[in-house]
C-alpha atoms as a PDB file:
ATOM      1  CA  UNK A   1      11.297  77.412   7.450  1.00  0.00           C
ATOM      2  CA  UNK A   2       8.297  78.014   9.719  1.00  0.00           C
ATOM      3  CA  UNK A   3       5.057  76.195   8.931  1.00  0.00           C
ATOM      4  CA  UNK A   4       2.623  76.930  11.819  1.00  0.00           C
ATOM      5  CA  UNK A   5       1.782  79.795  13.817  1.00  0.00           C
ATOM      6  CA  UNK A   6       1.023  79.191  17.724  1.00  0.00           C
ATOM      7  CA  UNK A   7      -0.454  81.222  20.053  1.00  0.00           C
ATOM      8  CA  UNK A   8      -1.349  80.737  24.005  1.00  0.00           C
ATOM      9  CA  UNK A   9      -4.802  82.014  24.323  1.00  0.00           C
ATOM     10  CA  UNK A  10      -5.009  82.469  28.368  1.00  0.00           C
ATOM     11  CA  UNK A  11      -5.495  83.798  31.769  1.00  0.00           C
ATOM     12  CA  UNK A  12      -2.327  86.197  31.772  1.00  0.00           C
ATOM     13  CA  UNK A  13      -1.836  85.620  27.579  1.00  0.00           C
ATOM     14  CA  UNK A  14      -3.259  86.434  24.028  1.00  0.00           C
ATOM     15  CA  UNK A  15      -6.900  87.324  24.276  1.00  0.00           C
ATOM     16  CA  UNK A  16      -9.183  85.945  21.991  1.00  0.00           C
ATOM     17  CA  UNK A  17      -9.239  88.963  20.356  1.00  0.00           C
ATOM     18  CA  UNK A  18      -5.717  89.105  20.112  1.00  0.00           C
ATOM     19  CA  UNK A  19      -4.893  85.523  18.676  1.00  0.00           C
ATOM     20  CA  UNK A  20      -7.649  86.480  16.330  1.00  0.00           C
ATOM     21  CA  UNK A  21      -5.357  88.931  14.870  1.00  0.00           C
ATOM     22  CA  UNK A  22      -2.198  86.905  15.579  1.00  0.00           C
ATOM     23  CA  UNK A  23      -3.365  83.685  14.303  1.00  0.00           C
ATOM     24  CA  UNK A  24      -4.925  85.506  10.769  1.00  0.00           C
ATOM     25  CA  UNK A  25      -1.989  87.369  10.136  1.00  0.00           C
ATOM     26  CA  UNK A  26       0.040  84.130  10.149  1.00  0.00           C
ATOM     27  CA  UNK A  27      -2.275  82.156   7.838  1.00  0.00           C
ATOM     28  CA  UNK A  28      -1.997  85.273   5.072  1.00  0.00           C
ATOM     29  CA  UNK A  29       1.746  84.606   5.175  1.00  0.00           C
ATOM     30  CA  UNK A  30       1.245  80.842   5.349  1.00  0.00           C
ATOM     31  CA  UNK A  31       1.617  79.937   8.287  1.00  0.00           C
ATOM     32  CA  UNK A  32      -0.930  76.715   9.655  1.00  0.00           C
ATOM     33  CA  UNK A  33      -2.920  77.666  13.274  1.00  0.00           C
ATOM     34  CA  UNK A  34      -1.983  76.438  16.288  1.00  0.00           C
ATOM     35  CA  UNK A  35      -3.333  77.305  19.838  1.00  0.00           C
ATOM     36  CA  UNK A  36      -3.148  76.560  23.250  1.00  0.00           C
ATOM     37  CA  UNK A  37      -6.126  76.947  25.056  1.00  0.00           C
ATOM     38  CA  UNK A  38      -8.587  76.418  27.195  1.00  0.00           C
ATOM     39  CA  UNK A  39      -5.826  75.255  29.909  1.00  0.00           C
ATOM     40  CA  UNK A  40      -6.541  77.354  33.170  1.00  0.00           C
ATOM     41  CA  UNK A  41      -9.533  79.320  32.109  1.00  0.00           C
ATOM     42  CA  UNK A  42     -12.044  78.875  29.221  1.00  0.00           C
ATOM     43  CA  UNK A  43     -11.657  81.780  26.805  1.00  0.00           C
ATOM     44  CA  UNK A  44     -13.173  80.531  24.156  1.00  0.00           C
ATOM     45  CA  UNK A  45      -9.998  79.612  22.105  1.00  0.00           C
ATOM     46  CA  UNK A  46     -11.100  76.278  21.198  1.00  0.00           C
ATOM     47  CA  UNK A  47     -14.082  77.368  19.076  1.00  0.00           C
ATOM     48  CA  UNK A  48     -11.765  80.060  17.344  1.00  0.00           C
ATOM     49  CA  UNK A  49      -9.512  77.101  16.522  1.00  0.00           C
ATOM     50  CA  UNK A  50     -12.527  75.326  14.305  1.00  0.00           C
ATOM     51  CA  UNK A  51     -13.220  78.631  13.162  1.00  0.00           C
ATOM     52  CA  UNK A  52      -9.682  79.410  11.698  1.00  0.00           C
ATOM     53  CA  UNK A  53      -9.301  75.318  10.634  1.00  0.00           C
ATOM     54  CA  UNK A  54      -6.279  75.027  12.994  1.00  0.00           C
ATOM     55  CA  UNK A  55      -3.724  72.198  12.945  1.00  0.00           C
ATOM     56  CA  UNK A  56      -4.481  71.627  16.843  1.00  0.00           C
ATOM     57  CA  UNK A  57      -5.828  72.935  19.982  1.00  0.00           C
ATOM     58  CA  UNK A  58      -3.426  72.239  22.405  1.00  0.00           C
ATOM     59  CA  UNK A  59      -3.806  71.327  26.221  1.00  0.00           C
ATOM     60  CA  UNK A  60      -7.973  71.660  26.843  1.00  0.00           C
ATOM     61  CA  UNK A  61      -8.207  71.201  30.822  1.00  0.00           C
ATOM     62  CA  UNK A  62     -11.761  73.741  30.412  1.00  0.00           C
ATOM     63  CA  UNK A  63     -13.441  72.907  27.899  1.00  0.00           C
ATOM     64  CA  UNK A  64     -17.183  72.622  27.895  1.00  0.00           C
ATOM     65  CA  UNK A  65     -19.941  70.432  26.098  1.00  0.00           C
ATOM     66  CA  UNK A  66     -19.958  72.343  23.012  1.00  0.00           C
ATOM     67  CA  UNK A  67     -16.008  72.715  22.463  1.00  0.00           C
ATOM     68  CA  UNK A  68     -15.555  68.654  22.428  1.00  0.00           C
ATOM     69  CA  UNK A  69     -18.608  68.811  19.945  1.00  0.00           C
ATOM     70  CA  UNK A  70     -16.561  71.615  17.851  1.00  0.00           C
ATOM     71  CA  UNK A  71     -13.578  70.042  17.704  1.00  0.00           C
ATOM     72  CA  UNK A  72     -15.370  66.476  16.965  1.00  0.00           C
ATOM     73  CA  UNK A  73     -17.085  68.034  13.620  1.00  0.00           C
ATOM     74  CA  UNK A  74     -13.473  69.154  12.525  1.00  0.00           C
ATOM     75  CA  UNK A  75     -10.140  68.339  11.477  1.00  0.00           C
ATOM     76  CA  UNK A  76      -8.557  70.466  14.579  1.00  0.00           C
ATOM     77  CA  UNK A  77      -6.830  68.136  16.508  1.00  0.00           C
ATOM     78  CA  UNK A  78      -6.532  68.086  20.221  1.00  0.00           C
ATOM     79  CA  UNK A  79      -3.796  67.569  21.640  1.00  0.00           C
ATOM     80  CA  UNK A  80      -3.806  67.048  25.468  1.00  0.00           C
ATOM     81  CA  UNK A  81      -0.536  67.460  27.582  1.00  0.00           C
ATOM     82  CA  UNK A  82      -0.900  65.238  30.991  1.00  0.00           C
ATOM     83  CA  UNK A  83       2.344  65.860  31.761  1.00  0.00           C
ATOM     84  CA  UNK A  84       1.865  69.511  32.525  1.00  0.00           C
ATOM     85  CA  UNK A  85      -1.050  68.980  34.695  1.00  0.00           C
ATOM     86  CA  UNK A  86       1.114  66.579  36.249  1.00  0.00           C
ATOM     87  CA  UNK A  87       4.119  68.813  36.802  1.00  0.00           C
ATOM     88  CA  UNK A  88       1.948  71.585  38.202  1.00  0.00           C
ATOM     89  CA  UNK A  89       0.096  69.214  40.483  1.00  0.00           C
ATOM     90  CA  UNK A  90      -3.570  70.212  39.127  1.00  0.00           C
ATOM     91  CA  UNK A  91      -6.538  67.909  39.945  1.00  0.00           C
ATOM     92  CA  UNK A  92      -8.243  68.766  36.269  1.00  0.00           C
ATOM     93  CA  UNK A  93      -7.148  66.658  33.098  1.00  0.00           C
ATOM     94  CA  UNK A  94      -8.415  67.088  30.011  1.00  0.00           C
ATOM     95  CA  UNK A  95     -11.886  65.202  29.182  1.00  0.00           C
ATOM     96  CA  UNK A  96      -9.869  62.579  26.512  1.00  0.00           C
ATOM     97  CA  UNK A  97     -12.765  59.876  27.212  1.00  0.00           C
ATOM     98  CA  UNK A  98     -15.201  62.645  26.088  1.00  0.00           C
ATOM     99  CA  UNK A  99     -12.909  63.802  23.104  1.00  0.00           C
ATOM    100  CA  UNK A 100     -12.538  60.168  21.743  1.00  0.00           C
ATOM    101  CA  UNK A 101     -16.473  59.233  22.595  1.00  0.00           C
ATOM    102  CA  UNK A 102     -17.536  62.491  20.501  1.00  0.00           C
ATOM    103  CA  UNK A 103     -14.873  61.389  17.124  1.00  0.00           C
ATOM    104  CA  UNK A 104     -12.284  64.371  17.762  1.00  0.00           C
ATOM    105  CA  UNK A 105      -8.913  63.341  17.106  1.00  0.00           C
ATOM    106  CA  UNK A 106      -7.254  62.792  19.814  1.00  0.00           C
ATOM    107  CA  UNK A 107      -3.274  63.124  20.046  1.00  0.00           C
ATOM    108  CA  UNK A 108      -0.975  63.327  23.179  1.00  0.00           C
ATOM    109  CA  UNK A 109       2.236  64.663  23.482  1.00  0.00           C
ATOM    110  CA  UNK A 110       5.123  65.414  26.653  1.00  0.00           C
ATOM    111  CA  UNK A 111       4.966  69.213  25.897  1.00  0.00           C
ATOM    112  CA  UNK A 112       8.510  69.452  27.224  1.00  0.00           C
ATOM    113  CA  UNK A 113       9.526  72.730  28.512  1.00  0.00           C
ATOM    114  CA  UNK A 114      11.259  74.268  31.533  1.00  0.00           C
ATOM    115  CA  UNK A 115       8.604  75.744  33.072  1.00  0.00           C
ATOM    116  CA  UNK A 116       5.711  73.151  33.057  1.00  0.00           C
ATOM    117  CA  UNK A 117       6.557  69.509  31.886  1.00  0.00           C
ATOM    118  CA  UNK A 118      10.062  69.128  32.062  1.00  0.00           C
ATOM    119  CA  UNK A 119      10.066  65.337  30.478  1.00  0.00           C
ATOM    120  CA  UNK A 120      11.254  63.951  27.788  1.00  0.00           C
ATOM    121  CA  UNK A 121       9.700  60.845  28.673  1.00  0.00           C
ATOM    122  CA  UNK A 122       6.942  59.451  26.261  1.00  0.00           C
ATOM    123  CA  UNK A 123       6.449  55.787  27.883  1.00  0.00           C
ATOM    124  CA  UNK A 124       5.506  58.060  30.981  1.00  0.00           C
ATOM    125  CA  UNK A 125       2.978  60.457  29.279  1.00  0.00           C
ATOM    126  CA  UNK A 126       1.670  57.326  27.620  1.00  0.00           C
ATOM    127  CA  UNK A 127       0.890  55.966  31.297  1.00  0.00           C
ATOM    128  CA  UNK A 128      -0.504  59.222  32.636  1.00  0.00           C
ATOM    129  CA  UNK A 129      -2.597  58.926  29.159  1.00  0.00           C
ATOM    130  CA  UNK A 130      -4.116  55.594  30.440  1.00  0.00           C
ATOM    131  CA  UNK A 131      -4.051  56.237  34.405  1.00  0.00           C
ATOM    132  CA  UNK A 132      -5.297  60.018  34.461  1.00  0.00           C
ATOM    133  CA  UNK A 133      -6.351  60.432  31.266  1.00  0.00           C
ATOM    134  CA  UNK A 134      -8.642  57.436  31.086  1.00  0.00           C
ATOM    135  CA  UNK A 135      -7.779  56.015  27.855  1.00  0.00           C
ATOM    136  CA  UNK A 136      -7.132  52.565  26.796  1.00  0.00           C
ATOM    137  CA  UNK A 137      -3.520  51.758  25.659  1.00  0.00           C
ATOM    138  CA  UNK A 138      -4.112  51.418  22.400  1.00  0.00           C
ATOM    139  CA  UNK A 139      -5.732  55.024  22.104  1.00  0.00           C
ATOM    140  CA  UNK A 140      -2.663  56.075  23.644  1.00  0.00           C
ATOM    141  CA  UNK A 141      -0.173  54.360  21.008  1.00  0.00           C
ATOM    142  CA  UNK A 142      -2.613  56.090  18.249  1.00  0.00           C
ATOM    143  CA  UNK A 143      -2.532  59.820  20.145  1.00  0.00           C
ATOM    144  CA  UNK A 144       1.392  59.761  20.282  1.00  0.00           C
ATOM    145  CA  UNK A 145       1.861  58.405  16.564  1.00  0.00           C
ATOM    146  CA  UNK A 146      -0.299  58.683  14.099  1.00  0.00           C
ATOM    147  CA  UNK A 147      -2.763  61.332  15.573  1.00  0.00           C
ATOM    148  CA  UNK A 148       0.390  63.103  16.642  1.00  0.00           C
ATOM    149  CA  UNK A 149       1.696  63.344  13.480  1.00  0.00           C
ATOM    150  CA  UNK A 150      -1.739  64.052  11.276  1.00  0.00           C
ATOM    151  CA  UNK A 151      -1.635  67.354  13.524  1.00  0.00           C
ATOM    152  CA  UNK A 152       1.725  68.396  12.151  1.00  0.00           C
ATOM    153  CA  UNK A 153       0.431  67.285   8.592  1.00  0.00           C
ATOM    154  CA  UNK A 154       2.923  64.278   8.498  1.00  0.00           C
ATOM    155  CA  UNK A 155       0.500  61.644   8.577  1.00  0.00           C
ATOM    156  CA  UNK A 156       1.609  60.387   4.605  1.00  0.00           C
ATOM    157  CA  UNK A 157       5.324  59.945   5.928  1.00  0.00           C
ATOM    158  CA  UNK A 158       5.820  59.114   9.729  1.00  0.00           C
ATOM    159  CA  UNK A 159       3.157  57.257  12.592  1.00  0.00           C
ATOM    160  CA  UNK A 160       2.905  54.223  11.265  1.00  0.00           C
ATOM    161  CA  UNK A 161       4.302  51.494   9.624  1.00  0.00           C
ATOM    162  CA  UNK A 162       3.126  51.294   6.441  1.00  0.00           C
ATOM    163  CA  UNK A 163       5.029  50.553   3.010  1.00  0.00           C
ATOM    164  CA  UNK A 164       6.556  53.931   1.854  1.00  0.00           C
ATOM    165  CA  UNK A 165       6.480  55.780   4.601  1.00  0.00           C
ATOM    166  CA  UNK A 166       9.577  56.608   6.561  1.00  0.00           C
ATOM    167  CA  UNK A 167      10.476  54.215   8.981  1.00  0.00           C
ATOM    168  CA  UNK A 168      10.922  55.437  12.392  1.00  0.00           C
ATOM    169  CA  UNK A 169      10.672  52.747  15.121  1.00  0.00           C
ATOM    170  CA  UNK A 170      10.846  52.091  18.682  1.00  0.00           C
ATOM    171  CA  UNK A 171      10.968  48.926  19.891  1.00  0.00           C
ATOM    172  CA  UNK A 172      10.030  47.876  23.318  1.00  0.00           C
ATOM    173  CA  UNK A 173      11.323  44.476  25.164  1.00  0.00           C
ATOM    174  CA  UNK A 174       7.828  43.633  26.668  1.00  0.00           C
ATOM    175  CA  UNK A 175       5.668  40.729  26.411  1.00  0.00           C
ATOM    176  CA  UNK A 176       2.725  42.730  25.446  1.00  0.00           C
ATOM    177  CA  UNK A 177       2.010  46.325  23.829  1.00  0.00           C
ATOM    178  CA  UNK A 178       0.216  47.019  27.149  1.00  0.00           C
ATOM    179  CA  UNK A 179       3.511  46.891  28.927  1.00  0.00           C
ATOM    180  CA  UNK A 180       4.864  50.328  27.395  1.00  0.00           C
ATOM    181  CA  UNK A 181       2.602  52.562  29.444  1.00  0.00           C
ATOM    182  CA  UNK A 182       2.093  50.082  32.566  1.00  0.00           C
ATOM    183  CA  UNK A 183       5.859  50.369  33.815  1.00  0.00           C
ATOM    184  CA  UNK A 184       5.966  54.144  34.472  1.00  0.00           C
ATOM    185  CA  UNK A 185       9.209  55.549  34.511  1.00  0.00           C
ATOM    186  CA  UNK A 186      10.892  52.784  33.515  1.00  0.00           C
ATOM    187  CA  UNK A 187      12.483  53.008  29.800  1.00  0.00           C
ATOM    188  CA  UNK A 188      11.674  49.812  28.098  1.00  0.00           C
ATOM    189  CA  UNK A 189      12.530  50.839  24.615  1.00  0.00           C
ATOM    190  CA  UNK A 190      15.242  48.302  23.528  1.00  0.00           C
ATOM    191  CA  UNK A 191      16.072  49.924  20.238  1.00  0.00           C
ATOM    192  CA  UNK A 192      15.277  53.276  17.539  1.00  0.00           C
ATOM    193  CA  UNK A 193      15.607  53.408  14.635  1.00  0.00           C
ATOM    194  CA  UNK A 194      15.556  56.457  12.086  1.00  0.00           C
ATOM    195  CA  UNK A 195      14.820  56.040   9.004  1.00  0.00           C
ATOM    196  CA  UNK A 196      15.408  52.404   8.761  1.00  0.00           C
ATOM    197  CA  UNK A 197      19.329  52.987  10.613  1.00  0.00           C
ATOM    198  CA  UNK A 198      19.577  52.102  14.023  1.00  0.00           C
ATOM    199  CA  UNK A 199      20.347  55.605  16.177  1.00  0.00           C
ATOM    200  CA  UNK A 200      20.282  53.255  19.435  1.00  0.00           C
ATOM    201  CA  UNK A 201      20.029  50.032  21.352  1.00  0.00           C
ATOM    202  CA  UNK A 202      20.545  48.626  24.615  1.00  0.00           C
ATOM    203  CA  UNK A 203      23.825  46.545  25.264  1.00  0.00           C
ATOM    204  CA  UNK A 204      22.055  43.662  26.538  1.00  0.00           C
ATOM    205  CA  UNK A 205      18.220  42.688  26.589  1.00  0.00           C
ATOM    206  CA  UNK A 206      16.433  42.987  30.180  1.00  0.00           C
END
């Protein structure tokens, strides 16, 4: 059932060396690359994720000139997690301005775990896109959907609404698509739907 292989290439984690092997060993058996890198030290993880044609590159507070280059002459996408930095209090983002100026693909995502963005919150990761990351709220909407799901190779069926692909919606009671991310921590979204059925919707419009 597995399709990618991820490894956290770090201060404290996988060496290069070591995700080398790791991430090699998983694309022999089929499994697509995946790392997370460059998020408290540069190792040099972002450049082996070009190298091995990874799905992503995951976090990217340290990257330098040369890595946004990289990953804007591939089809690695990075994804940058503001919620983490967020969580952990840290004064360094990752360069998305840079990222998006250069052509990378840019996607965004909560990265919700335990010990370093406990959120499940994606109208609040889309206003930490726009307020820390820099970017405009419509290169937000495109990191969290269709960016988002080109780097798990589901761009033909989900993240956007096109004919024949699956349709998974959120709507949003707001006057304007630059609402979503402008009311942080406030859930706007008025109703989902899954595959074309409803999952949920608010009793009564605010």
């Amino acid at each position: 059932m597995a399709e990618f292989c991820d490894v956290f290439c770090d201060r404290g984690a996988f060496t290069r060396k070591d995700s080398k092997i790791i991430l090699e060993a998983g694309k022999k058996n089929g499994l697509l690359p995946r790392i997370h890198a460059e998020q408290l030290t540069r190792t040099g993880a972002t450049q082996l994720a070009v190298q091995l044609g990874a799905a992503s590159c995951d976090h990217l507070e340290q990257v330098s000139k040369a890595d946004v280059r990289a990953l804007a002459e591939s089809n690695t996408v990075a994804t940058l997690l503001p919620g983490c930095d967020f969580h952990l209090g840290l004064k360094q983002y990752a360069p998305a301005r840079a990222l998006i100026d250069a052509g990378a693909v840019v996607a965004v995502a909560t990265d919700y775990n335990p010990g370093t963005s406990p959120t499940l919150s994606m109208p609040m990761i889309l206003s930490l896109a726009c307020t820390q990351l820099r970017v405009t709220p419509a290169e937000a909407i495109v990191a969290v959907t269709i960016n988002a799901a080109y780097s798990l190779r589901r761009d033909r069926q989900i993240g956007s609404l096109d004919a024949g692909k699956q349709a998974d919606i959120a709507v949003f009671d707001v006057e304007d698509y630059r609402e979503i991310p402008y009311y942080f921590g406030v859930n706007k979204c008025w109703m989902t739907l899954k595959k074309g059925q409803p999952i949920f919707q608010k009793a009564t419009r605010e």
